[in-house]
Each structure stands twice: as C-alpha cells, then as structure tokens.
C-alpha atoms as a PDB file:
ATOM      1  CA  UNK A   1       2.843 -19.346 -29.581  1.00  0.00           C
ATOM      2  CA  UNK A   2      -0.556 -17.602 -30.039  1.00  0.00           C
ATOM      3  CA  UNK A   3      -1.169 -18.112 -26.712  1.00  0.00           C
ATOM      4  CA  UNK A   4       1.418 -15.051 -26.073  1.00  0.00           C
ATOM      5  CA  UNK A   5       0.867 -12.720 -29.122  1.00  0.00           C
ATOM      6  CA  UNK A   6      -1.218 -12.665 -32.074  1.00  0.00           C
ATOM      7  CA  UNK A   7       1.488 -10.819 -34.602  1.00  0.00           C
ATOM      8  CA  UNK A   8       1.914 -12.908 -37.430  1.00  0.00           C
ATOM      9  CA  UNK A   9       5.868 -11.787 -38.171  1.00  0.00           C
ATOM     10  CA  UNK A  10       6.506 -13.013 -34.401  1.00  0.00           C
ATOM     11  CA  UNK A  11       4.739 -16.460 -34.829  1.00  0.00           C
ATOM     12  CA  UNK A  12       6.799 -17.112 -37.831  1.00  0.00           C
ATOM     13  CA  UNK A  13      10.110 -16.357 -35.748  1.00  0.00           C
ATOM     14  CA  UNK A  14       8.580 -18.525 -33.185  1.00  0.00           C
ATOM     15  CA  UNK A  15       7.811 -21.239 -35.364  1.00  0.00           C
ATOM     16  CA  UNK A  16      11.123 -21.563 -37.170  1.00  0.00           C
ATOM     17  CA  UNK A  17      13.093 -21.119 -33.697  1.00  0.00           C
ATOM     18  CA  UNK A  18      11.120 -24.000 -32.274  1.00  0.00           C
ATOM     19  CA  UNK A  19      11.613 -26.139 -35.521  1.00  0.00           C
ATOM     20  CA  UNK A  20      15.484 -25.302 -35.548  1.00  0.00           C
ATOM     21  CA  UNK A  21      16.245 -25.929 -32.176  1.00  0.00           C
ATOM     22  CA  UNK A  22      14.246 -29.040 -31.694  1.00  0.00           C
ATOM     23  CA  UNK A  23      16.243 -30.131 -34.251  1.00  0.00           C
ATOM     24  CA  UNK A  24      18.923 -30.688 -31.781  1.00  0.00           C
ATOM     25  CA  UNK A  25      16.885 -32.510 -29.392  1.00  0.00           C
ATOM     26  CA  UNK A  26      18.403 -35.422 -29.634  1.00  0.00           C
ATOM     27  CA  UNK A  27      21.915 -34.591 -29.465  1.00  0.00           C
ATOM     28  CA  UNK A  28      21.366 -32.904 -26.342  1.00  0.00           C
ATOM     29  CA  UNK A  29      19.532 -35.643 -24.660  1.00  0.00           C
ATOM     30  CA  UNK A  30      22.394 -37.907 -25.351  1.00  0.00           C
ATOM     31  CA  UNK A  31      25.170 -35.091 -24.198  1.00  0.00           C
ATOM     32  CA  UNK A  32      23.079 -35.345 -21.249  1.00  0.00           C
ATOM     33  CA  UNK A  33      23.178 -39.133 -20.444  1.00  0.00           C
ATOM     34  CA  UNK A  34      27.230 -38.783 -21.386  1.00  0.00           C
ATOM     35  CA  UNK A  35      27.427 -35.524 -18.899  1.00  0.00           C
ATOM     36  CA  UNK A  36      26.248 -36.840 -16.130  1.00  0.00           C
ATOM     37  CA  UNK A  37      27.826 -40.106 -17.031  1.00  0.00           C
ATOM     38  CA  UNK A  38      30.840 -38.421 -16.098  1.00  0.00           C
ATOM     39  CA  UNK A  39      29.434 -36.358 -13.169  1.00  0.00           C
ATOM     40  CA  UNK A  40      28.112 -39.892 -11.528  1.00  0.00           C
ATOM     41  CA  UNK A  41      31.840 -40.471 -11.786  1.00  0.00           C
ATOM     42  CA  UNK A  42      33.524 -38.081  -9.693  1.00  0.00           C
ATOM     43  CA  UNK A  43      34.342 -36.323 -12.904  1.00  0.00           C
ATOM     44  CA  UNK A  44      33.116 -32.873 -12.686  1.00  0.00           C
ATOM     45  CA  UNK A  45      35.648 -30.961 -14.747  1.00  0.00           C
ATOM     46  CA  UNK A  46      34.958 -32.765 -18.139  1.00  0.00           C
ATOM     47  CA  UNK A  47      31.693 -31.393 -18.254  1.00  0.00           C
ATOM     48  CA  UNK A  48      32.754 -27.926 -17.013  1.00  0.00           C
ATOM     49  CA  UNK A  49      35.566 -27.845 -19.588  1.00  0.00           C
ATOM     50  CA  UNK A  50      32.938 -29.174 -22.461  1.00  0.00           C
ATOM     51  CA  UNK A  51      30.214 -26.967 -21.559  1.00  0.00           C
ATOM     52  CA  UNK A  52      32.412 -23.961 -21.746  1.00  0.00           C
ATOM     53  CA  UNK A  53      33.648 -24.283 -24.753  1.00  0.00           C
ATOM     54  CA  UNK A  54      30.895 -25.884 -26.586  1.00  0.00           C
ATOM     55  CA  UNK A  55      28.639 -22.869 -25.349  1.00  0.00           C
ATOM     56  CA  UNK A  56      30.760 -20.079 -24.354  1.00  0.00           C
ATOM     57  CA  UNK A  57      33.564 -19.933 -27.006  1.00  0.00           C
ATOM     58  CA  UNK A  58      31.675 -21.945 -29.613  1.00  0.00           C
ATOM     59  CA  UNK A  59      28.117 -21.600 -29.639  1.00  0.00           C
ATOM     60  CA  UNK A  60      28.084 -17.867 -29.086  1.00  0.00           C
ATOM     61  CA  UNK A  61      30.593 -16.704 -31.400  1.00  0.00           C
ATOM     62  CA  UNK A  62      28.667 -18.654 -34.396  1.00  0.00           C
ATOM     63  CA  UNK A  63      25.306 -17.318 -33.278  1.00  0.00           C
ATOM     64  CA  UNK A  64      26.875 -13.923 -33.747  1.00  0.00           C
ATOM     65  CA  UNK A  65      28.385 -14.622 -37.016  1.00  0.00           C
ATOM     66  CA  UNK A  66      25.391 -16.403 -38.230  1.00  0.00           C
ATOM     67  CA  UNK A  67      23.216 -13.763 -37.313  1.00  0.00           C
ATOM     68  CA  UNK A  68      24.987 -11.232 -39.761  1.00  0.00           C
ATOM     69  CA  UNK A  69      24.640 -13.487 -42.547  1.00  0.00           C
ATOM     70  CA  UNK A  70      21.063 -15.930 -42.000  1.00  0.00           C
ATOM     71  CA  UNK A  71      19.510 -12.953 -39.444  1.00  0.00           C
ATOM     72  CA  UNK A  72      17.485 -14.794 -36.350  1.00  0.00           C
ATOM     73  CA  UNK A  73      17.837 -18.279 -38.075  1.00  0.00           C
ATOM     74  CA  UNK A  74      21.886 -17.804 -37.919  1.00  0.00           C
ATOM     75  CA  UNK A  75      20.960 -17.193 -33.927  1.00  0.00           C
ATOM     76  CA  UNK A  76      18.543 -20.718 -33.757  1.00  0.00           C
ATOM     77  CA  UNK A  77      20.801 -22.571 -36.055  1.00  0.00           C
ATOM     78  CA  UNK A  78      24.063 -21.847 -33.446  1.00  0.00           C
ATOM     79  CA  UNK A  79      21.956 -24.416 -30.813  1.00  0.00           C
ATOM     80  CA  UNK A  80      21.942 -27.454 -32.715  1.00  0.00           C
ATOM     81  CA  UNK A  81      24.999 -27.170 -33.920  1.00  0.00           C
ATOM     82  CA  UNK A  82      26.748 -26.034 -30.418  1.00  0.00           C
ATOM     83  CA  UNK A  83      24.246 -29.410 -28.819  1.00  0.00           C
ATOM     84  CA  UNK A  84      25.541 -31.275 -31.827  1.00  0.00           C
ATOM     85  CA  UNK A  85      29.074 -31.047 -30.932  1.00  0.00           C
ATOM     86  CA  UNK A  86      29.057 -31.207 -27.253  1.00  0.00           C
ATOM     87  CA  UNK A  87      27.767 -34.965 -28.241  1.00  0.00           C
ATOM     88  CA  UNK A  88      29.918 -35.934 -30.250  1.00  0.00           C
ATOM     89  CA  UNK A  89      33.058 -34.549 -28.231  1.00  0.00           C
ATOM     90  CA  UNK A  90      31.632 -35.602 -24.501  1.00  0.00           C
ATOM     91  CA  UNK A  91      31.571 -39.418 -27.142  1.00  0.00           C
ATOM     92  CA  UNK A  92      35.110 -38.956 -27.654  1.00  0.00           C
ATOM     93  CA  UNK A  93      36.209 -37.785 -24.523  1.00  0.00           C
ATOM     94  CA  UNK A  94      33.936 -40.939 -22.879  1.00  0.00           C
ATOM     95  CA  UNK A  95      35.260 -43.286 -25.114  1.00  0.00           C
ATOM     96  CA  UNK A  96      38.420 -42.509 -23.632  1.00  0.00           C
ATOM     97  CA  UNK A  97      37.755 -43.828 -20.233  1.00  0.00           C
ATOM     98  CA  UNK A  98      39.727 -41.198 -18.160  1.00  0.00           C
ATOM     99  CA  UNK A  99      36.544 -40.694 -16.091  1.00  0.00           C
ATOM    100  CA  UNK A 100      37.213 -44.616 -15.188  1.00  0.00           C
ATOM    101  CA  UNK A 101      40.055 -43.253 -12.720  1.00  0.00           C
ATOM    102  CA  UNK A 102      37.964 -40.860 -10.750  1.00  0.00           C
ATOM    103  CA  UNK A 103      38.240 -40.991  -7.080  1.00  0.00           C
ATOM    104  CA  UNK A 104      35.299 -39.956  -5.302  1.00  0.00           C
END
C-alpha cells in the first residue's frame, strides 16, 4: 500500500479492506471450482443466475446499507459475505445434480 501513497488515514482503509476481503478468500476459490464445475458441464445459466443475484441484487444492496451504518468497512464486509453465499448456494444447487443432464 505505501508503494501508492504515503497518507496514513488511506493505509489504514487499505489495510482493513485487504484484511476483510481476504477474509473471503476461500469461499470464493471454492465458488470457483463449483462455477466452472457447472460451466465444464454445458451449464452456463446456473452460474449466470448465481452470479447475478449473489452480486447484483445481494452484494450491492448490503454494501450500501452497510456503508450507512459500519462506513467503508460496511462496503469491504458486503464481499465476503456476497463470496460467502455464492458458495454455499452454487453447494446446494451442485448437490442437486441438474447440471448432470446438460447436453453439450
């Protein structure tokens, strides 16, 4: 982070955005594996459909919300959680096996 500025107020956003959001790390390397799981299936809607609403009508809406109560943590602390669930729904949804009866 010093490498770009030297203002101690931005480090310290810098800091605590890289600690919250590598946090989630490892839920989004195994949404990954599970997303293109299905995508090495002929299944390319699942991930469209989980990726919009797991970012688009989920993670944005609680970084906004978030960000009136916690200020710029609310805004890091939306990307774990919004990683966190696309794992554990793209789980569910694989569990399921639909993506089995792909034709490609």
């Amino acid at each position: 982070m010093s490498g770009f500025t030297s203002d101690p107020e931005v480090l310290a956003q810098g800091v605590l955005a890289l600690r919250t959001t590598a946090a989630g790390l490892l839920f989004y390397g195994y949404g990954m594996v599970l997303h293109q799981s299905f995508n090495g299936a002929g299944d390319t809607w699942t991930p469209t459909y989980l990726n919009l609403l797991c970012f688009w009508l989920l993670q944005i809406p609680v970084a906004w919300v978030l960000s009136r109560r916690l200020e710029a943590w609310g805004v890091y602390l939306a990307i774990p959680l919004a990683e966190s669930t696309l794992t554990v729904l793209s789980a569910i949804v694989f569990s399921r096996g639909r993506w089995k009866r792909q034709r490609v």
